[in-house]
C-alpha atoms as a PDB file:
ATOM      1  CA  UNK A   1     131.168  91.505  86.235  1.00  0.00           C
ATOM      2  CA  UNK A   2     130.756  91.807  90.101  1.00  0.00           C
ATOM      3  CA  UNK A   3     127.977  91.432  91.379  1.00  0.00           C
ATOM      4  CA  UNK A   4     127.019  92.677  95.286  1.00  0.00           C
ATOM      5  CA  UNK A   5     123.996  91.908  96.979  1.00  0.00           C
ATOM      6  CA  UNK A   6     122.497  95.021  99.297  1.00  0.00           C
ATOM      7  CA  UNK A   7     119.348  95.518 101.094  1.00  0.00           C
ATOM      8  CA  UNK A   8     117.143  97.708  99.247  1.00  0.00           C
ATOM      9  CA  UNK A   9     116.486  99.642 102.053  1.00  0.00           C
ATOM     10  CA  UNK A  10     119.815 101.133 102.237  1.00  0.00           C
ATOM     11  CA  UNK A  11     119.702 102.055  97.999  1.00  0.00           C
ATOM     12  CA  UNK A  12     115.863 103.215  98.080  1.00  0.00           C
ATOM     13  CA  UNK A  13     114.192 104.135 100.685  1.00  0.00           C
ATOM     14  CA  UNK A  14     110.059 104.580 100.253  1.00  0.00           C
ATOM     15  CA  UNK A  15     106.695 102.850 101.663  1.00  0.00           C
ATOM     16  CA  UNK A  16     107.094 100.178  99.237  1.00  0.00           C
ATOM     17  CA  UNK A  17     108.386  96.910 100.292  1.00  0.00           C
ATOM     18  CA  UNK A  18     111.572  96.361  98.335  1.00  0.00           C
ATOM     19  CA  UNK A  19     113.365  93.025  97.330  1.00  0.00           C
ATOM     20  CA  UNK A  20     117.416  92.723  97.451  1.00  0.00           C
ATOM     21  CA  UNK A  21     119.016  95.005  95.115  1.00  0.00           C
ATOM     22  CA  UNK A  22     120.843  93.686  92.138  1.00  0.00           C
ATOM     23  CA  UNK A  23     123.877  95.969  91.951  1.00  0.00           C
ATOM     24  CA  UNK A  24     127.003  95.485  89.639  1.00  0.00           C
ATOM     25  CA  UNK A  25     130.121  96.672  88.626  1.00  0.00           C
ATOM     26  CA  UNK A  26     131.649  96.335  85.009  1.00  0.00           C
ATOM     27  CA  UNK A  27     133.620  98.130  82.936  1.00  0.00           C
ATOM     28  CA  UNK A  28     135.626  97.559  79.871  1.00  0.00           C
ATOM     29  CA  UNK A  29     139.525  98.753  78.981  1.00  0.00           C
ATOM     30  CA  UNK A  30     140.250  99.176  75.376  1.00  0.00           C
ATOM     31  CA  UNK A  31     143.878 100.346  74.581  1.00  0.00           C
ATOM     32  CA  UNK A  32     145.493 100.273  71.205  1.00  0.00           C
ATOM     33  CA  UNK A  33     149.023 101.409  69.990  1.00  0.00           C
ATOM     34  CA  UNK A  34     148.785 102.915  66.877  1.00  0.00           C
ATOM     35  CA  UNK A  35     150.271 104.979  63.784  1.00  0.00           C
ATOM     36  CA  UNK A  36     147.790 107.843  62.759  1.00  0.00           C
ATOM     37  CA  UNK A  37     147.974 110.004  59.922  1.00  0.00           C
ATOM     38  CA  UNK A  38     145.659 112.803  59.822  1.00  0.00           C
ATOM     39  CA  UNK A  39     146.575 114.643  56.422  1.00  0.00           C
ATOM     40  CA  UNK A  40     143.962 118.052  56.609  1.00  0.00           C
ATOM     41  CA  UNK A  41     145.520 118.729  60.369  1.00  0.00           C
ATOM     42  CA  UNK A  42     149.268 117.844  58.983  1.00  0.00           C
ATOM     43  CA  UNK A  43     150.105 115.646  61.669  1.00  0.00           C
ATOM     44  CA  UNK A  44     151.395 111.781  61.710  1.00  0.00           C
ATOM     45  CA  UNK A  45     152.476 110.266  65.289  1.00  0.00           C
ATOM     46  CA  UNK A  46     152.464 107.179  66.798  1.00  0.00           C
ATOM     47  CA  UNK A  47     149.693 107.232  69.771  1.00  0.00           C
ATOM     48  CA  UNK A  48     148.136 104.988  72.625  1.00  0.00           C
ATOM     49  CA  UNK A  49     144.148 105.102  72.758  1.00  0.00           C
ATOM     50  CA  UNK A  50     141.667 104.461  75.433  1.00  0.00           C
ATOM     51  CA  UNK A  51     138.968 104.053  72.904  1.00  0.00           C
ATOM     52  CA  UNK A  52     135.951 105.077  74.857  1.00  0.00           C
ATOM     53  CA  UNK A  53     137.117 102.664  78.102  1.00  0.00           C
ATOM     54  CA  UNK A  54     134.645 102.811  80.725  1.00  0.00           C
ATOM     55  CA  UNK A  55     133.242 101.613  84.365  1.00  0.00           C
ATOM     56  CA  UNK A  56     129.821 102.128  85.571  1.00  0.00           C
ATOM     57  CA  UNK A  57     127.358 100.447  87.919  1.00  0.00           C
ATOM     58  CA  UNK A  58     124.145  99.378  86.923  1.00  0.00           C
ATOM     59  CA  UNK A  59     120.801  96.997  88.749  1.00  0.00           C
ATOM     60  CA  UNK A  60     117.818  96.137  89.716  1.00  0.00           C
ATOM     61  CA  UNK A  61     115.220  96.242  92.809  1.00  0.00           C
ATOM     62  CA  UNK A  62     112.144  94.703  91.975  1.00  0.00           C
ATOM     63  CA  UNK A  63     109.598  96.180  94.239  1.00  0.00           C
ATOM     64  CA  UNK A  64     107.227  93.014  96.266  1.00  0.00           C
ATOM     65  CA  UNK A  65     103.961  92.331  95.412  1.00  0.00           C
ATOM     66  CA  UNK A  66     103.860  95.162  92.201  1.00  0.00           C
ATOM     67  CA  UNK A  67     105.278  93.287  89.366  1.00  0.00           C
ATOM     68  CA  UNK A  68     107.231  96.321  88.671  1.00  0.00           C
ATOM     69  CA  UNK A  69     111.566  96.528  88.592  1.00  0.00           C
ATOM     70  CA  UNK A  70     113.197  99.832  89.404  1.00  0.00           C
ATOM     71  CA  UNK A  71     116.542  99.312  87.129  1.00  0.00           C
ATOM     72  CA  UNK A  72     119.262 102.193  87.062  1.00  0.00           C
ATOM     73  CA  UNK A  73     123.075 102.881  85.716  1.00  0.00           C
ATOM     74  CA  UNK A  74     125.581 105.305  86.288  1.00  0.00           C
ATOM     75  CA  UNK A  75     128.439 104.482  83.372  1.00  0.00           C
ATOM     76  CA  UNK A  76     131.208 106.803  83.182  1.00  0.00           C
ATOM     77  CA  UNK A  77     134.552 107.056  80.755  1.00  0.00           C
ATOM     78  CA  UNK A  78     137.799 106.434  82.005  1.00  0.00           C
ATOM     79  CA  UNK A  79     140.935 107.559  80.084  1.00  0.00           C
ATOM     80  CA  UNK A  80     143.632 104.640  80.246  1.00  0.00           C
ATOM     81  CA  UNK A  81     146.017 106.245  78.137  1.00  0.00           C
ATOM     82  CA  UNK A  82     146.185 109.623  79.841  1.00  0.00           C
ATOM     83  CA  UNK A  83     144.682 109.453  83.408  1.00  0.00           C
ATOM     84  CA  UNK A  84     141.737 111.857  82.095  1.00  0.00           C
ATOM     85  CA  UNK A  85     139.279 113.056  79.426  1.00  0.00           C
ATOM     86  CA  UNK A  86     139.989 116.162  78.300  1.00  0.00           C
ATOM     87  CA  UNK A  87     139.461 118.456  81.413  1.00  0.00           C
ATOM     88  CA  UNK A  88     138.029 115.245  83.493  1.00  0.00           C
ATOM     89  CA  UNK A  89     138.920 112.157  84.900  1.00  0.00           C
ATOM     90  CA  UNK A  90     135.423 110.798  84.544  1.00  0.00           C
ATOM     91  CA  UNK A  91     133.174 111.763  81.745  1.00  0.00           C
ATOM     92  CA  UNK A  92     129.525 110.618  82.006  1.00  0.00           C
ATOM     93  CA  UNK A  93     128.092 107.940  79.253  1.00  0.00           C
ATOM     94  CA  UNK A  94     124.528 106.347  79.903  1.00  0.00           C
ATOM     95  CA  UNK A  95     123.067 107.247  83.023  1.00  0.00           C
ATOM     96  CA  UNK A  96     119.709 106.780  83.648  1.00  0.00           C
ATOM     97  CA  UNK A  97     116.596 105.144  85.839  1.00  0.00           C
ATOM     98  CA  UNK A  98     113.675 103.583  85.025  1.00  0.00           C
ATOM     99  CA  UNK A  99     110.506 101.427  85.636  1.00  0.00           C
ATOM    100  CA  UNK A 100     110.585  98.083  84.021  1.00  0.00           C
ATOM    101  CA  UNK A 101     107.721  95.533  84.070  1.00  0.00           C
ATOM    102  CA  UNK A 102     104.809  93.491  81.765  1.00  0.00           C
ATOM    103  CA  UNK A 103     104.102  96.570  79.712  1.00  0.00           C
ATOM    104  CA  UNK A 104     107.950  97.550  78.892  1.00  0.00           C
ATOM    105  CA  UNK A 105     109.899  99.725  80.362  1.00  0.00           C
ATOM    106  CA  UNK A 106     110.565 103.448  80.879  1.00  0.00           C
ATOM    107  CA  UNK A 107     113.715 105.215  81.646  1.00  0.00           C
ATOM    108  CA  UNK A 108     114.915 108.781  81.455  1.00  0.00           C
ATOM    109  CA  UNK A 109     118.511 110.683  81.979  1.00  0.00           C
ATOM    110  CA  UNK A 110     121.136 110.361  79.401  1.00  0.00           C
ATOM    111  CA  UNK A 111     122.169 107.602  77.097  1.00  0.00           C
ATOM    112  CA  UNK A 112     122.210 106.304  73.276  1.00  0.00           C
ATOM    113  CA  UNK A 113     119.828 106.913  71.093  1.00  0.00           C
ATOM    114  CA  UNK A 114     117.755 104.040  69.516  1.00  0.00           C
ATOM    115  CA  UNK A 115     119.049 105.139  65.907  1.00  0.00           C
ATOM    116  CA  UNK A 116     122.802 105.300  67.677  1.00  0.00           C
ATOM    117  CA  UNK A 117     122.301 101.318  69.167  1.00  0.00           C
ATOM    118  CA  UNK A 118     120.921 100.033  65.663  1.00  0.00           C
ATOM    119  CA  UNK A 119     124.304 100.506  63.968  1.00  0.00           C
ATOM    120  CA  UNK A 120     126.552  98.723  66.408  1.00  0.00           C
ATOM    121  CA  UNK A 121     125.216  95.201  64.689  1.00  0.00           C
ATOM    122  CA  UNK A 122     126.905  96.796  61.570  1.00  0.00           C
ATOM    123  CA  UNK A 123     129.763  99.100  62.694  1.00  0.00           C
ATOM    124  CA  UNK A 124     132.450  96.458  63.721  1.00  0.00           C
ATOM    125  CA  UNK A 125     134.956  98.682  64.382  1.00  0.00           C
ATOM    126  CA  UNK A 126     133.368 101.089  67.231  1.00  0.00           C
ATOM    127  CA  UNK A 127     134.949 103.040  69.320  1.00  0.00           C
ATOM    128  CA  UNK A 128     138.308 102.859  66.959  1.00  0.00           C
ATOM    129  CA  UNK A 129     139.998 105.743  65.639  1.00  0.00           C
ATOM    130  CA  UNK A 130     139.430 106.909  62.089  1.00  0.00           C
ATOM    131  CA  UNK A 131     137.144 103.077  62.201  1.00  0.00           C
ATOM    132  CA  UNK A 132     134.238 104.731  63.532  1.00  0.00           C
ATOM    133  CA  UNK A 133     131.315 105.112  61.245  1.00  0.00           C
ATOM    134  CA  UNK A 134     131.356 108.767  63.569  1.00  0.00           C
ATOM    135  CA  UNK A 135     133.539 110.011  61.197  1.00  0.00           C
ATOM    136  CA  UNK A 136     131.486 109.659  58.240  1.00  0.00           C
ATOM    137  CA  UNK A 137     128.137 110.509  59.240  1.00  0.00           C
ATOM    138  CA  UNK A 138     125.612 111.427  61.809  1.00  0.00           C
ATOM    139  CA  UNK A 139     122.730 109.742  63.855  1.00  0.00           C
ATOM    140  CA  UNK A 140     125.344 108.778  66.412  1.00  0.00           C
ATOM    141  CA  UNK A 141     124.059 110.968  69.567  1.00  0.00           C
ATOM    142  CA  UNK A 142     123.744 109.766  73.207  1.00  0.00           C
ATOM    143  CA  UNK A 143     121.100 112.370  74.488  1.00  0.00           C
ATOM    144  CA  UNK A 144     121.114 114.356  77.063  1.00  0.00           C
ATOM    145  CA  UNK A 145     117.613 115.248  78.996  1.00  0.00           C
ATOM    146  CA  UNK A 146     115.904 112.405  77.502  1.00  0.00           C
ATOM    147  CA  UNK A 147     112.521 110.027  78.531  1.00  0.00           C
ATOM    148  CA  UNK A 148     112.553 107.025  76.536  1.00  0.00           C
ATOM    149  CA  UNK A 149     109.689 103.705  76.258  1.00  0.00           C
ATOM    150  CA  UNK A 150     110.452 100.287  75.247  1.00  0.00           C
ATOM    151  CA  UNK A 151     107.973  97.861  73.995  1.00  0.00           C
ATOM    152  CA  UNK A 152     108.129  94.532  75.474  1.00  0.00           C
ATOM    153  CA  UNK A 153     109.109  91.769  71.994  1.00  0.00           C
ATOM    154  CA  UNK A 154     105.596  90.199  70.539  1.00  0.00           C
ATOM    155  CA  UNK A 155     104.964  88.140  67.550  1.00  0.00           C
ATOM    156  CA  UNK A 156     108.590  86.654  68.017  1.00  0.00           C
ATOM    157  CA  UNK A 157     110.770  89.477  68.129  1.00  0.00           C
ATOM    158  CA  UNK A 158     109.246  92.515  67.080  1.00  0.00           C
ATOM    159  CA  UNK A 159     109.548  95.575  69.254  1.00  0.00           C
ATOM    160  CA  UNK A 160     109.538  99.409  69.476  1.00  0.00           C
ATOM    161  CA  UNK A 161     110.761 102.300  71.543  1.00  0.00           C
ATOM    162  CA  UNK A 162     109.764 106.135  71.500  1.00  0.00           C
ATOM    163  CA  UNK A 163     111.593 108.783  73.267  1.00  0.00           C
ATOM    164  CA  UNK A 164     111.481 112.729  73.737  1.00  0.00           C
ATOM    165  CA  UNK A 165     114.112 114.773  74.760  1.00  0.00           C
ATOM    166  CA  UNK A 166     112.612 118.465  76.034  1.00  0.00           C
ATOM    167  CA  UNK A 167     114.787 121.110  74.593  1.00  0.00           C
ATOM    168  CA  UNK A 168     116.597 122.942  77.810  1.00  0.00           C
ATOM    169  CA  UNK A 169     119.579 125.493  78.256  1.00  0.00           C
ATOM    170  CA  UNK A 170     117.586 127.740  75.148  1.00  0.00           C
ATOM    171  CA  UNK A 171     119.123 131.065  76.268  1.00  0.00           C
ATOM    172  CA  UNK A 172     122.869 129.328  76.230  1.00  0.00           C
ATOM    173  CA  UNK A 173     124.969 127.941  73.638  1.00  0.00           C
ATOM    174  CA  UNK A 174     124.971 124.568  75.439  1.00  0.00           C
ATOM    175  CA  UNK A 175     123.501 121.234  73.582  1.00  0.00           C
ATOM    176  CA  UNK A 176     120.074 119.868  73.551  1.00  0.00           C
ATOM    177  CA  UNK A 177     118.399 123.538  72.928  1.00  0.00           C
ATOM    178  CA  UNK A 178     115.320 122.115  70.954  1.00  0.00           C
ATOM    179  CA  UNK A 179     112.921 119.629  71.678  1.00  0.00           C
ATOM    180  CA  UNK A 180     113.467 116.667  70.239  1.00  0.00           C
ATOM    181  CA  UNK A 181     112.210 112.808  69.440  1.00  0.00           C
ATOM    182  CA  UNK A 182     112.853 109.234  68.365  1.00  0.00           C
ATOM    183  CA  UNK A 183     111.270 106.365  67.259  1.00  0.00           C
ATOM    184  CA  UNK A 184     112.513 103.442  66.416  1.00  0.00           C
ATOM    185  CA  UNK A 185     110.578  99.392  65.187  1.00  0.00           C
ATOM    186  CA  UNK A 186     113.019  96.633  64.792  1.00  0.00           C
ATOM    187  CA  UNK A 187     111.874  92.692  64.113  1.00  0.00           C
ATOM    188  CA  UNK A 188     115.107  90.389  65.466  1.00  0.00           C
ATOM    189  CA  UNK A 189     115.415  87.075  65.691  1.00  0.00           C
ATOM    190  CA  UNK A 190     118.714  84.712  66.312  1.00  0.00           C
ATOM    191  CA  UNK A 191     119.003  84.929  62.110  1.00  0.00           C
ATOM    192  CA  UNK A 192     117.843  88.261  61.315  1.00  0.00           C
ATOM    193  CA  UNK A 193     117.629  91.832  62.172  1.00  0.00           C
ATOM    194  CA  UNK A 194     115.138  94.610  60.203  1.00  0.00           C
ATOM    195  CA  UNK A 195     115.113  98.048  61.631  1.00  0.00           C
ATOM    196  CA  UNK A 196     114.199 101.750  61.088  1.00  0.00           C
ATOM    197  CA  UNK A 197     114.688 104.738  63.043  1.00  0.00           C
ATOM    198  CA  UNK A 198     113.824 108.211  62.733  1.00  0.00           C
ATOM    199  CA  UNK A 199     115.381 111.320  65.133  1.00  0.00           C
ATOM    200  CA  UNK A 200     113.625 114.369  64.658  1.00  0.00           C
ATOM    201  CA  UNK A 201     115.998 117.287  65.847  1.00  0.00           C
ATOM    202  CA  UNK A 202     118.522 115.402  67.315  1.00  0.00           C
ATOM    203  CA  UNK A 203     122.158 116.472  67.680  1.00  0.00           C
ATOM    204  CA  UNK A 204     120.467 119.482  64.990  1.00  0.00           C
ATOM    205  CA  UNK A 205     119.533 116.568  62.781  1.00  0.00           C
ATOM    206  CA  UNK A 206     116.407 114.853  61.283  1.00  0.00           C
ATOM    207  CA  UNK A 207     118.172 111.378  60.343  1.00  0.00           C
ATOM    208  CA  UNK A 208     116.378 108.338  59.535  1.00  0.00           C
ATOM    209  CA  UNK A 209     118.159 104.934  59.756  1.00  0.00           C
ATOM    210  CA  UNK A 210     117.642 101.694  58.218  1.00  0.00           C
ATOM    211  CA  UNK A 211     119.423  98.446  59.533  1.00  0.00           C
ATOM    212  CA  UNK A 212     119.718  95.021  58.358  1.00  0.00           C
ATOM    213  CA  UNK A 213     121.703  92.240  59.652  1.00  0.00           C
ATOM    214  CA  UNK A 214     121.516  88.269  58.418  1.00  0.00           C
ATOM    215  CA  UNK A 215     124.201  85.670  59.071  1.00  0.00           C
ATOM    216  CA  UNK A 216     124.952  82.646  56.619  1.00  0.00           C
ATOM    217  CA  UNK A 217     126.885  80.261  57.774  1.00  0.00           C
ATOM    218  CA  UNK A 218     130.080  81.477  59.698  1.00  0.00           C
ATOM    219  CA  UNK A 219     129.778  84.814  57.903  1.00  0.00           C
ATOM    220  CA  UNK A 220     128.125  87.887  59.607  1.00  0.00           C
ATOM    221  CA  UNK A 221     126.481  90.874  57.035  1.00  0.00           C
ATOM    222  CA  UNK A 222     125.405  93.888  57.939  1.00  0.00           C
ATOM    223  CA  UNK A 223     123.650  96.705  56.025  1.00  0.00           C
ATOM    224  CA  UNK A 224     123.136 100.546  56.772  1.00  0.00           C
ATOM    225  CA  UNK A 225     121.317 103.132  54.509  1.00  0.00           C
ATOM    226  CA  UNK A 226     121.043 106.676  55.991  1.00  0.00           C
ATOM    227  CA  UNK A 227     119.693 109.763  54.974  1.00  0.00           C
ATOM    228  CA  UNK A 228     120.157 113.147  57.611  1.00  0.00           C
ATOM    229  CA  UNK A 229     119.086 117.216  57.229  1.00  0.00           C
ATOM    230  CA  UNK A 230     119.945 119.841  59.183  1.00  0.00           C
ATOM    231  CA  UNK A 231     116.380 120.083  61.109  1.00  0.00           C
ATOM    232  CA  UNK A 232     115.971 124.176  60.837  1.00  0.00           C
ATOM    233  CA  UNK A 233     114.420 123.380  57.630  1.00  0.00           C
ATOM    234  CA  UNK A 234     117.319 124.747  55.773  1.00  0.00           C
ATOM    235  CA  UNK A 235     118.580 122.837  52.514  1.00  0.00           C
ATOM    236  CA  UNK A 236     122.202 123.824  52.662  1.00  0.00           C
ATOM    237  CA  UNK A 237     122.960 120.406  53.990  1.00  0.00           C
ATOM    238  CA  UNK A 238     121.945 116.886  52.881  1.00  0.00           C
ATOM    239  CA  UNK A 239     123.828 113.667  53.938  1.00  0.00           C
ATOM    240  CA  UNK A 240     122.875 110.047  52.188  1.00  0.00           C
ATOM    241  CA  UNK A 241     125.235 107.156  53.524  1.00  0.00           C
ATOM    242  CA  UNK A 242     125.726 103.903  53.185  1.00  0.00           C
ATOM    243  CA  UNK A 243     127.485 101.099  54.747  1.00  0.00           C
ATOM    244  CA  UNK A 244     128.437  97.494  54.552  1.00  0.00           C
ATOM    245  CA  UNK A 245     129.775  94.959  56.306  1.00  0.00           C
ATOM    246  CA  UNK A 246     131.364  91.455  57.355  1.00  0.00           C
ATOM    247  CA  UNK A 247     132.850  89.428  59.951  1.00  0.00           C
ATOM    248  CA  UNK A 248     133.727  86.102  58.791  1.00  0.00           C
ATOM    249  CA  UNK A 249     133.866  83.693  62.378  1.00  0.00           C
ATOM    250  CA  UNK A 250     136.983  81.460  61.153  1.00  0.00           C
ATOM    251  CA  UNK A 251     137.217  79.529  63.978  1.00  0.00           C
ATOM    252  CA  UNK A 252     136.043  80.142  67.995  1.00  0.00           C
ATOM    253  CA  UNK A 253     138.897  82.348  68.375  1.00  0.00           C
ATOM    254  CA  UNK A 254     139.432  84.216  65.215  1.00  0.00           C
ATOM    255  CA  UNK A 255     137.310  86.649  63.850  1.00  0.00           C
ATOM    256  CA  UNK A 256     137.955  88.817  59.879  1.00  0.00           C
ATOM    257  CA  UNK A 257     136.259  91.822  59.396  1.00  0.00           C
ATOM    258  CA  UNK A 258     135.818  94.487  57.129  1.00  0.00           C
ATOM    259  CA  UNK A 259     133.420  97.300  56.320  1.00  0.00           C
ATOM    260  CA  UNK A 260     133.031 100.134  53.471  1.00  0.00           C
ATOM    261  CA  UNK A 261     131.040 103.273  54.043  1.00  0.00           C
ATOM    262  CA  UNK A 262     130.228 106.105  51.867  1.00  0.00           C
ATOM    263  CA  UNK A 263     128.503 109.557  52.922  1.00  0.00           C
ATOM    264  CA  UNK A 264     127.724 112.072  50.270  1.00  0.00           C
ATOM    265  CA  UNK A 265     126.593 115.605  51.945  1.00  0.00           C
ATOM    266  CA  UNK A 266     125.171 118.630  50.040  1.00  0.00           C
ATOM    267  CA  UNK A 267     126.745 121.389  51.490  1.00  0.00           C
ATOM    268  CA  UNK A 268     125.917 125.386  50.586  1.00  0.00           C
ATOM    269  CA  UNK A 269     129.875 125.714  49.392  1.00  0.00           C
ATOM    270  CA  UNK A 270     129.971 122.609  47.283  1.00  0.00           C
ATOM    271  CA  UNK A 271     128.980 118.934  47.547  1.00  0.00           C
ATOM    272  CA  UNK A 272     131.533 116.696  49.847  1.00  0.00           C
ATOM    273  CA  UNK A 273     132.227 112.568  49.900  1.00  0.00           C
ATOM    274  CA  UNK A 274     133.708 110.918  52.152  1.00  0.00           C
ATOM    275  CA  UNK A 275     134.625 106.961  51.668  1.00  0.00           C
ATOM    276  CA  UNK A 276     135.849 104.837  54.446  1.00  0.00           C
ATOM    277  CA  UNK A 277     137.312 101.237  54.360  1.00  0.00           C
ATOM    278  CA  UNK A 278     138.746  99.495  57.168  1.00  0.00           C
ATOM    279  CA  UNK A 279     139.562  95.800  58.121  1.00  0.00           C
ATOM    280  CA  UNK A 280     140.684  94.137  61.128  1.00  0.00           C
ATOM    281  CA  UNK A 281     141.640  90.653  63.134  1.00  0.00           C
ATOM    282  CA  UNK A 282     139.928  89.465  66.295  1.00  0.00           C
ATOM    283  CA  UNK A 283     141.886  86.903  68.697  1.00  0.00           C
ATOM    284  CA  UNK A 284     139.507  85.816  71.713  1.00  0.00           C
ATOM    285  CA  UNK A 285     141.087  84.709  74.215  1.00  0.00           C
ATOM    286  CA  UNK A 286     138.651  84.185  76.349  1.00  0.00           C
ATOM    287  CA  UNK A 287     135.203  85.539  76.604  1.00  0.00           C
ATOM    288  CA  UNK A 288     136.124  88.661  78.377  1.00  0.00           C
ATOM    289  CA  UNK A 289     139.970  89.311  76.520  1.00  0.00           C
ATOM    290  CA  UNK A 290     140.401  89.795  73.132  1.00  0.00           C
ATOM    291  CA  UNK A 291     143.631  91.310  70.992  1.00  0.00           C
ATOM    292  CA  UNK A 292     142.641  92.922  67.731  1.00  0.00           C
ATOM    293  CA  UNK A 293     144.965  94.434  65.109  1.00  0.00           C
ATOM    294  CA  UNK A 294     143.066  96.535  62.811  1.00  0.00           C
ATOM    295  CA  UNK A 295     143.913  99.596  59.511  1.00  0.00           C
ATOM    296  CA  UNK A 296     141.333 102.275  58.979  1.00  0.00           C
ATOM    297  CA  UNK A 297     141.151 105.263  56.357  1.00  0.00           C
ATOM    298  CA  UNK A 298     138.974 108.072  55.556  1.00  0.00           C
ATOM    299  CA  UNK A 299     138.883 110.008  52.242  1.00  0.00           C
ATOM    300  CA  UNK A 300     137.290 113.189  52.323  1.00  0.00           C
ATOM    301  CA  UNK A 301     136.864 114.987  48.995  1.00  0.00           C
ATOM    302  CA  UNK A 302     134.844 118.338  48.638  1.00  0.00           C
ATOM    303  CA  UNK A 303     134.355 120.175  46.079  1.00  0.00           C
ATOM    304  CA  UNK A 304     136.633 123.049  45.189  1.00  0.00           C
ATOM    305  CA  UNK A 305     138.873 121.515  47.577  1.00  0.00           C
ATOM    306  CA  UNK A 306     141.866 119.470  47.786  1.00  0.00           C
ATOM    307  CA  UNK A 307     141.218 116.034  48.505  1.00  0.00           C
ATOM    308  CA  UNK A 308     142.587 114.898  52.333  1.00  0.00           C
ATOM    309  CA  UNK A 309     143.131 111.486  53.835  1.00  0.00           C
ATOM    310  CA  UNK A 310     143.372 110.201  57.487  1.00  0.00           C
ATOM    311  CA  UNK A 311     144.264 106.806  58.266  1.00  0.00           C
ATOM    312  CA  UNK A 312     145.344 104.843  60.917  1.00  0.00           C
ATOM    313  CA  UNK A 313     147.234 101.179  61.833  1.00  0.00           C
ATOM    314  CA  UNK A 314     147.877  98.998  65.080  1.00  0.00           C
ATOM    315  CA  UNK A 315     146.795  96.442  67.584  1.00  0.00           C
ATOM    316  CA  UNK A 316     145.135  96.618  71.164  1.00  0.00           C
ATOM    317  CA  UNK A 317     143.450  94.690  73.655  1.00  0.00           C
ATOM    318  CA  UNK A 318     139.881  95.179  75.565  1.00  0.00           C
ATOM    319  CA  UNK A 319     139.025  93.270  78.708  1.00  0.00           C
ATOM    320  CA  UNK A 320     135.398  93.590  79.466  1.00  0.00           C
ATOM    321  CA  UNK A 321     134.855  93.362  83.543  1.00  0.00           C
END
């Protein structure tokens, strides 16, 4: 991560007596080659993926004499594979500002949701085609429009945000139309991680999320129980998932890991499963590199249907800067 040192003065410029800014520069590149079935589209190719690669800039002024930090980030997606993201070169991920100090912090613009961040301890395979618990169920938004608090951690690790997220753009077919909330508690320690998070009209959704996390020994475990409803009250669609998972830390370089997930949905034409399994191999080489190899697949099985299977199979690298 690079790290440049500016006068405040020429980042903010206000009354207030500003320390030196805090600015860096990161980004991560995550390319995989892969063979990817996808059996309900008919299609089966070999492909490269950028896997949600990314650069941003993100830091901090603290203002003098206050005790409060002004922290901001602009992240963006980068396409490594094809030069572009869909119709754009850049596509915006978490951008925000805030006001950080004794009593938490505040920040508002667009990033993930508390309920989204609570399932990375447990999805291993992020980012990664078919992998991604995305594909099975919902809760993972990064909202637009949105004003979020964050507790400062008491009684040895537990904490709390609350967010709203105003509903705009109601005369157009655009996103974020309603007004919506989250709230999330979570008690963490270096062992341990209990969570629960609730979205109320969210992505169209009322989802809440429970997380737990433990490690024994050199084995990681993570747990995920999730229940979602569409949030305009109506009962034509009901999703209850589920979703386990391990890493198993076989040396300081190697890394196992596998997860299962299951998401049943009521749906008004006839109930639908879907079961995903995938497992995968970790090689750091050094903090910042690793090469993974990983297999993924999806089962999909609605009623009155024929059932359909996507799957997927390779090996990348990601190189966090």
């Amino acid at each position: 991560m690079k790290r440049l040192l500016l006068p405040a003065s020429i980042l903010l410029a206000s009354g207030a007596q500003l320390a030196h800014a805090d600015l860096s520069f990161y980004g991560k590149a995550n390319v995989s080659y892969q063979r990817t079935e996808m059996e309900l589209n008919g299609t089966e190719q070999w492909e490269l993926n950028s896997n949600a690669s990314r650069v941003g800039l993100k830091g901090s002024t603290p203002i003098q004499d206050s005790g409060f930090t002004v922290i901001y980030q602009a992240e963006y997606e980068i396409a490594v594979d094809s030069g572009s993201t869909g119709s754009e070169t850049f596509k915006q991920r978490n951008t925000f500002v805030g006001i950080k100090g004794n009593f938490g912090t505040v920040s508002a613009g667009q990033f993930d949701t508390a309920t989204k961040l609570l399932a990375k301890k447990v999805d291993l395979f992020n980012d990664l085609a078919v992998a991604d618990i995305k594909n099975i169920m919902e809760g993972e938004n990064r909202q637009k429009n949105i004003i979020q608090y964050s507790s400062p951690t008491v009684l040895g690790g537990l904490s709390f945000t609350a967010a709203a997220s105003p509903g705009e753009n109601r005369d157009t077919n655009e996103d974020n139309t309603a007004d919506g909330n989250v709230f999330s508690v979570e008690y963490r320690t270096k062992q341990f991680l209990l969570a629960l998070a609730h979205d109320t009209d969210i992505g169209g959704y009322d989802t809440t999320r429970g997380v737990a996390t433990t490690s024994l020994g050199p084995v990681d475990l993570g747990l995920l129980i999730q229940t979602a409803e569409l949030a305009d009250d109506s009962d034509a669609e009901q999703e209850d998932s589920t979703l386990i998972s391990a890493a198993f830390n076989a040396s300081d370089v190697w890394v196992f890991k596998a997860q299962y997930g299951v998401a049943e949905t009521e749906l008004a034409t006839g109930d639908q499963e879907k079961i995903q399994a995938a497992i995968g191999a970790d090689y750091k080489v050094s903090s910042e590199l690793t090469i993974f190899a990983y297999a993924a697949q999806v089962e999909t099985d609605t009623v009155g249907t024929e059932s359909t299977t996507d799957s997927t199979a390779g090996a990348g690298i990601w190189f966090k800067f």
